[in-house]
PDB file of N, CA and C in Angstrom:
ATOM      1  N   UNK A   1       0.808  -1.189   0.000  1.00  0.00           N
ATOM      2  CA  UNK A   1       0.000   0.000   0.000  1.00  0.00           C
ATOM      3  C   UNK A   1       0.856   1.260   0.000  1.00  0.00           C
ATOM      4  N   UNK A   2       1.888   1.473   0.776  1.00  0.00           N
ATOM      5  CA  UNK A   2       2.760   2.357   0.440  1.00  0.00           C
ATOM      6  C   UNK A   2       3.336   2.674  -0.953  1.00  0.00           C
ATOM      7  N   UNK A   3       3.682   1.790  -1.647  1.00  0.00           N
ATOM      8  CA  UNK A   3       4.231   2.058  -3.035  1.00  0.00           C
ATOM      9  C   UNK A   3       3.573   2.558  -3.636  1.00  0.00           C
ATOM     10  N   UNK A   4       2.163   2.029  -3.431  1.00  0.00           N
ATOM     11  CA  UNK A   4       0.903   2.883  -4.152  1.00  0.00           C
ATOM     12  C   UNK A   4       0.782   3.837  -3.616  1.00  0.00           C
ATOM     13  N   UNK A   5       0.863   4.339  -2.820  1.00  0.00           N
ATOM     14  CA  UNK A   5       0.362   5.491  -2.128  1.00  0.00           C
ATOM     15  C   UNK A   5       1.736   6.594  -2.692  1.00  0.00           C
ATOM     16  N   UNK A   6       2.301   5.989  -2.763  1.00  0.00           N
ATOM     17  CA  UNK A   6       3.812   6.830  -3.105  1.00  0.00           C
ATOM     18  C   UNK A   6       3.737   7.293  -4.804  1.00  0.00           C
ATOM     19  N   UNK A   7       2.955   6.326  -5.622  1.00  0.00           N
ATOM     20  CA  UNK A   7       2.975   6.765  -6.808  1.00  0.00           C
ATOM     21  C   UNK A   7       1.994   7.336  -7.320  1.00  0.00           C
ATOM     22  N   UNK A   8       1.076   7.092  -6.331  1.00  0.00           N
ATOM     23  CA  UNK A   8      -0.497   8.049  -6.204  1.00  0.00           C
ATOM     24  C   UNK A   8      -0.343   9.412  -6.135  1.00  0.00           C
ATOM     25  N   UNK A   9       0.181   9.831  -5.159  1.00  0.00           N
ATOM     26  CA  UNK A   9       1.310  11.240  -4.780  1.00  0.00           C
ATOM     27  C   UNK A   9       1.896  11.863  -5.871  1.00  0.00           C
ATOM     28  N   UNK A  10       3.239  11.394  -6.667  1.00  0.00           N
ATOM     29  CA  UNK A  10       4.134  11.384  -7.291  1.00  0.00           C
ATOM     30  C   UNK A  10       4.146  11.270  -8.180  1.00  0.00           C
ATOM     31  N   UNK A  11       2.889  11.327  -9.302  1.00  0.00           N
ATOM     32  CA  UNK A  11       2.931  10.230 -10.520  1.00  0.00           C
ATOM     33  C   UNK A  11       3.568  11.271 -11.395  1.00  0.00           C
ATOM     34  N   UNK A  12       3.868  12.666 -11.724  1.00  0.00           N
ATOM     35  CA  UNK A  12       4.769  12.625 -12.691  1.00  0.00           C
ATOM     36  C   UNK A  12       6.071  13.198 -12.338  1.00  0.00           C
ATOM     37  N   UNK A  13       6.820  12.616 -11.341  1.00  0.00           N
ATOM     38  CA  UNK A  13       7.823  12.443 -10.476  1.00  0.00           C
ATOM     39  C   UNK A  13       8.317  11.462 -11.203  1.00  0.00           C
ATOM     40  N   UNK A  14       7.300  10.113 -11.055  1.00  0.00           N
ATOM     41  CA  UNK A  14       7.669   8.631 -10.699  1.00  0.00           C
ATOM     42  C   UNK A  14       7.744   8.205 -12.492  1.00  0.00           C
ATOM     43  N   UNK A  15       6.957   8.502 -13.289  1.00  0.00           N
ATOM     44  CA  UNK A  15       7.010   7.978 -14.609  1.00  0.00           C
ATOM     45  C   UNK A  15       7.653   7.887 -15.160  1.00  0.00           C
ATOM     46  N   UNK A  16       8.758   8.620 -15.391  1.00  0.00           N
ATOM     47  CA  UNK A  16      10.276   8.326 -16.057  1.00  0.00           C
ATOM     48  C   UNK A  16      10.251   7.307 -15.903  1.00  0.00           C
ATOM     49  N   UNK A  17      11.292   7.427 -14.172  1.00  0.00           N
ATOM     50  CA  UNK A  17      11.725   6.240 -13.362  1.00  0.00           C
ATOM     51  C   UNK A  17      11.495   5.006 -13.816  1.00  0.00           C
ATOM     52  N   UNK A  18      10.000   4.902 -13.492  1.00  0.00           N
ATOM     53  CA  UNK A  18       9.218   3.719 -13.918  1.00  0.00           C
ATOM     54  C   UNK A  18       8.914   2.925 -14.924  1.00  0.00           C
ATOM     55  N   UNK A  19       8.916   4.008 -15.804  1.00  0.00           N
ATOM     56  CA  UNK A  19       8.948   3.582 -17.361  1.00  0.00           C
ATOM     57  C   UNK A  19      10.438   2.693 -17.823  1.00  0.00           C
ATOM     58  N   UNK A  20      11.741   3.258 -17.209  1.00  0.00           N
ATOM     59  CA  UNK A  20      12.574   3.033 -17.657  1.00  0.00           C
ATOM     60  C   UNK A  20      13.207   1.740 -16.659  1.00  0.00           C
ATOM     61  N   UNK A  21      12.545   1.438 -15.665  1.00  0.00           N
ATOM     62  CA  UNK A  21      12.577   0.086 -14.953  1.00  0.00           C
ATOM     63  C   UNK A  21      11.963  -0.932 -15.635  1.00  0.00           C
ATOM     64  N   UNK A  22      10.871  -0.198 -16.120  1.00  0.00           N
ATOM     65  CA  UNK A  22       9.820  -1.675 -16.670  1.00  0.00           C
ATOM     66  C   UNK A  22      10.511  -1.948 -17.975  1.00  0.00           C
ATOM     67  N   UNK A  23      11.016  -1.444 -18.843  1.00  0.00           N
ATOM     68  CA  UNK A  23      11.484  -0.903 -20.036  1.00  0.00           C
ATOM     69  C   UNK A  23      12.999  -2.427 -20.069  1.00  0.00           C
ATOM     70  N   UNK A  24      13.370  -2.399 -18.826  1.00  0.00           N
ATOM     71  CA  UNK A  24      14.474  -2.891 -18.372  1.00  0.00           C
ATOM     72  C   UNK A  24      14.428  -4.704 -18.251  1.00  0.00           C
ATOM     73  N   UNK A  25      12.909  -4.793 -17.816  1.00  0.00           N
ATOM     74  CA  UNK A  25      12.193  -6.226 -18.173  1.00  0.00           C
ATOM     75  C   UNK A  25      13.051  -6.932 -18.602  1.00  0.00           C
ATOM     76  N   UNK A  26      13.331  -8.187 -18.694  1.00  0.00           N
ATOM     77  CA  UNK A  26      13.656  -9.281 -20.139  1.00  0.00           C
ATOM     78  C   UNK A  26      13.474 -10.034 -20.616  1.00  0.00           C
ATOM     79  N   UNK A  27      12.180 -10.064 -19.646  1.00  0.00           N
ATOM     80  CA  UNK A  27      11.121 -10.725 -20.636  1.00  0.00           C
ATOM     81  C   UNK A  27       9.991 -10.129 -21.138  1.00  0.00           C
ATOM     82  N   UNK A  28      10.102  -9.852 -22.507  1.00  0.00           N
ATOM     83  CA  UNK A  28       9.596  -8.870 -23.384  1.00  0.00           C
ATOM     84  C   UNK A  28       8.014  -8.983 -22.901  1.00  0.00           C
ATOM     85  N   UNK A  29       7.386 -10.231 -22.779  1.00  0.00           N
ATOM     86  CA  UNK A  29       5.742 -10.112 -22.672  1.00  0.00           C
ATOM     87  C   UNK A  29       5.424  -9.485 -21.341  1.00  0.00           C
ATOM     88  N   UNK A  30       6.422  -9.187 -20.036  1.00  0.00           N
ATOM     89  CA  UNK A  30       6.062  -8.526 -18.885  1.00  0.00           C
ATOM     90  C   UNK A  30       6.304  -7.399 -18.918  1.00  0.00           C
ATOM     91  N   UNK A  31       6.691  -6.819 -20.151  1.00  0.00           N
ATOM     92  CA  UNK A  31       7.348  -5.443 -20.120  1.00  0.00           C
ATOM     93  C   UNK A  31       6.062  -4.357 -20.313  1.00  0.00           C
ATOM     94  N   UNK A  32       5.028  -4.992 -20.867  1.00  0.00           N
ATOM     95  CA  UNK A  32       4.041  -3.745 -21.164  1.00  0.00           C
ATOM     96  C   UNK A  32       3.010  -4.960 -21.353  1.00  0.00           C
ATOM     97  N   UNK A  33       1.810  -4.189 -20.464  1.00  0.00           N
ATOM     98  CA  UNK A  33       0.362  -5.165 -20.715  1.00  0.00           C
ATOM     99  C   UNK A  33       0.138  -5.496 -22.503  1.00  0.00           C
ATOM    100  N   UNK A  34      -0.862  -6.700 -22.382  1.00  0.00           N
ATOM    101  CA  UNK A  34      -0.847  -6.633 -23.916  1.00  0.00           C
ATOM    102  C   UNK A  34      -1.423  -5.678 -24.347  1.00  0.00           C
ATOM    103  N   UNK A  35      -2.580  -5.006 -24.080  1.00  0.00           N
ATOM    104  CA  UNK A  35      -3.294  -3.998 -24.870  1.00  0.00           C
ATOM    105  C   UNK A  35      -2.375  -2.392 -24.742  1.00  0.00           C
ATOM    106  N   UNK A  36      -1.839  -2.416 -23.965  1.00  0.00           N
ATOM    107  CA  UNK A  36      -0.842  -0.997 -24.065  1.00  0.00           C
ATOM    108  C   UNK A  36      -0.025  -1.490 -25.165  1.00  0.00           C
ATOM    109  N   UNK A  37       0.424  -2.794 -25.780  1.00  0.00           N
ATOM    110  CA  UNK A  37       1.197  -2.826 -26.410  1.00  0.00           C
ATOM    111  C   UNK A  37       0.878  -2.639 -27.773  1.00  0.00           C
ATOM    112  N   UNK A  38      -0.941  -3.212 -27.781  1.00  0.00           N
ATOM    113  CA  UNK A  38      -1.528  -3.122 -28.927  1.00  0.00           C
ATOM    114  C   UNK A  38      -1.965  -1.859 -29.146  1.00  0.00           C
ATOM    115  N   UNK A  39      -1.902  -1.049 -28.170  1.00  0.00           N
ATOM    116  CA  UNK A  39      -2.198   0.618 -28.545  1.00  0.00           C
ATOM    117  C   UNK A  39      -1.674   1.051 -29.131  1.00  0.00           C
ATOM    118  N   UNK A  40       0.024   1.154 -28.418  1.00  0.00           N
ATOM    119  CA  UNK A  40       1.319   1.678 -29.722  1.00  0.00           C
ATOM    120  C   UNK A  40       1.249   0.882 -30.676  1.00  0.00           C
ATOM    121  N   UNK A  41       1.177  -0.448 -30.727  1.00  0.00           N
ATOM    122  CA  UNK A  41       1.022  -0.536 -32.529  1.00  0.00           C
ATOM    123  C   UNK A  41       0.070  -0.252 -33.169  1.00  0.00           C
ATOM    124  N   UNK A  42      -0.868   0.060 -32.777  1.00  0.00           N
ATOM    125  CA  UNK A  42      -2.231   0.884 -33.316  1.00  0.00           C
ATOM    126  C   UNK A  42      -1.574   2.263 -34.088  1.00  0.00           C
ATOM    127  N   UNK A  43      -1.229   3.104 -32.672  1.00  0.00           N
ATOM    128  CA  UNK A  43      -0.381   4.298 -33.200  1.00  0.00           C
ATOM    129  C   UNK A  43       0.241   4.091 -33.932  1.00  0.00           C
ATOM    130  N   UNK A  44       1.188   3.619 -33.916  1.00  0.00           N
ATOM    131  CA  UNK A  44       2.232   3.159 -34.919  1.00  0.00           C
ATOM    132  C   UNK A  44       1.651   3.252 -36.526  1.00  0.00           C
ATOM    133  N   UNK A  45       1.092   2.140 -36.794  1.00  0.00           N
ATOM    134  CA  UNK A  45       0.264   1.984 -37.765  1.00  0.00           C
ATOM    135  C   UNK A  45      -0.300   3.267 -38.095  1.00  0.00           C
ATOM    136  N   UNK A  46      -1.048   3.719 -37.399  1.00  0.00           N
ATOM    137  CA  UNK A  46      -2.495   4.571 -38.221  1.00  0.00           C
ATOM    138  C   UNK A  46      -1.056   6.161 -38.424  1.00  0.00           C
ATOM    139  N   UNK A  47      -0.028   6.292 -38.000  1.00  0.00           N
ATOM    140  CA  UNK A  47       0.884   7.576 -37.935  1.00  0.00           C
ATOM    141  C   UNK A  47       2.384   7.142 -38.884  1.00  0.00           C
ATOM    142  N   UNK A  48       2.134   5.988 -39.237  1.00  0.00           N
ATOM    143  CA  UNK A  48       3.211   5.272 -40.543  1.00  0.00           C
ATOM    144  C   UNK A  48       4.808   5.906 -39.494  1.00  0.00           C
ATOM    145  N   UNK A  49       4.514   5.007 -38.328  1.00  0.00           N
ATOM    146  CA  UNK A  49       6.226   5.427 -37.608  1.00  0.00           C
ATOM    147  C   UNK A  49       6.494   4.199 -37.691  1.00  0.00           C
ATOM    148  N   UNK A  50       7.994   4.078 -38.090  1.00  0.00           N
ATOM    149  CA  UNK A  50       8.923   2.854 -38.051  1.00  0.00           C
ATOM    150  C   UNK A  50       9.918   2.961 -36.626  1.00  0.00           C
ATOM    151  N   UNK A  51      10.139   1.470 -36.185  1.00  0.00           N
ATOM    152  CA  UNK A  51      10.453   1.316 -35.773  1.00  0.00           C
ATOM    153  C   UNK A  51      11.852   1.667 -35.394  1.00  0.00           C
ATOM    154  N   UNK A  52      12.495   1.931 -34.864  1.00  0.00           N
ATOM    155  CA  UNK A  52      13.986   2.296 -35.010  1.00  0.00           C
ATOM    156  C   UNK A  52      15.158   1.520 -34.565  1.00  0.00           C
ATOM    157  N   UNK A  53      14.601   0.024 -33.876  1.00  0.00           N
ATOM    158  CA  UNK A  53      15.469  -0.705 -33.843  1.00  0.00           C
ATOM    159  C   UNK A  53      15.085  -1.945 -33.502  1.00  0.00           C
ATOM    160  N   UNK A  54      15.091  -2.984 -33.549  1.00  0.00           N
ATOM    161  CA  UNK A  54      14.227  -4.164 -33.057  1.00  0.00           C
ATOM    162  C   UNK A  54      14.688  -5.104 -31.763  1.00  0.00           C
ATOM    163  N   UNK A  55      13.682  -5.350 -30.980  1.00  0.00           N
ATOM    164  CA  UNK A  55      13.994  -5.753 -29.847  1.00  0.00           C
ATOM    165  C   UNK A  55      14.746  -6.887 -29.593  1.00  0.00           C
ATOM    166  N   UNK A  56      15.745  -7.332 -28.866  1.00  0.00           N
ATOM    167  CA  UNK A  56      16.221  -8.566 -28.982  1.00  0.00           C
ATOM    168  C   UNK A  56      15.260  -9.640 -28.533  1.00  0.00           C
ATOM    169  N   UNK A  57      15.437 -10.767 -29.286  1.00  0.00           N
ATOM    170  CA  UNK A  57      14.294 -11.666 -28.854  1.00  0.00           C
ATOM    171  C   UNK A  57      14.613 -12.568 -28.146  1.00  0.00           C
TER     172      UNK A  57
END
């Protein structure tokens, strides 16, 4: 409950941070829920952005 409460507080303090912990993952399917993942490729798609480097698998 504290951690939450800490990022409840803090949230654009903490988002970098956080982003770049989870980011850090290595296992690629825990790194981002599936549908956040299917969002950016949504974006992706419908805004014709390429990728800029591909993830190691």
């Amino acid at each position: 409950m504290a951690a939450r409460d800490a990022l409840s507080e803090a949230k654009t303090r903490m988002a970098e941070a956080l982003a770049l912990e989870l980011s850090k993952i290595s296992d690629k399917t825990r790194r981002f829920p599936p549908l956040i993942r299917e969002m950016f490729e949504k974006i992706s798609s419908d805004f014709h952005l390429e990728q800029l480097h591909k993830e190691a698998s």
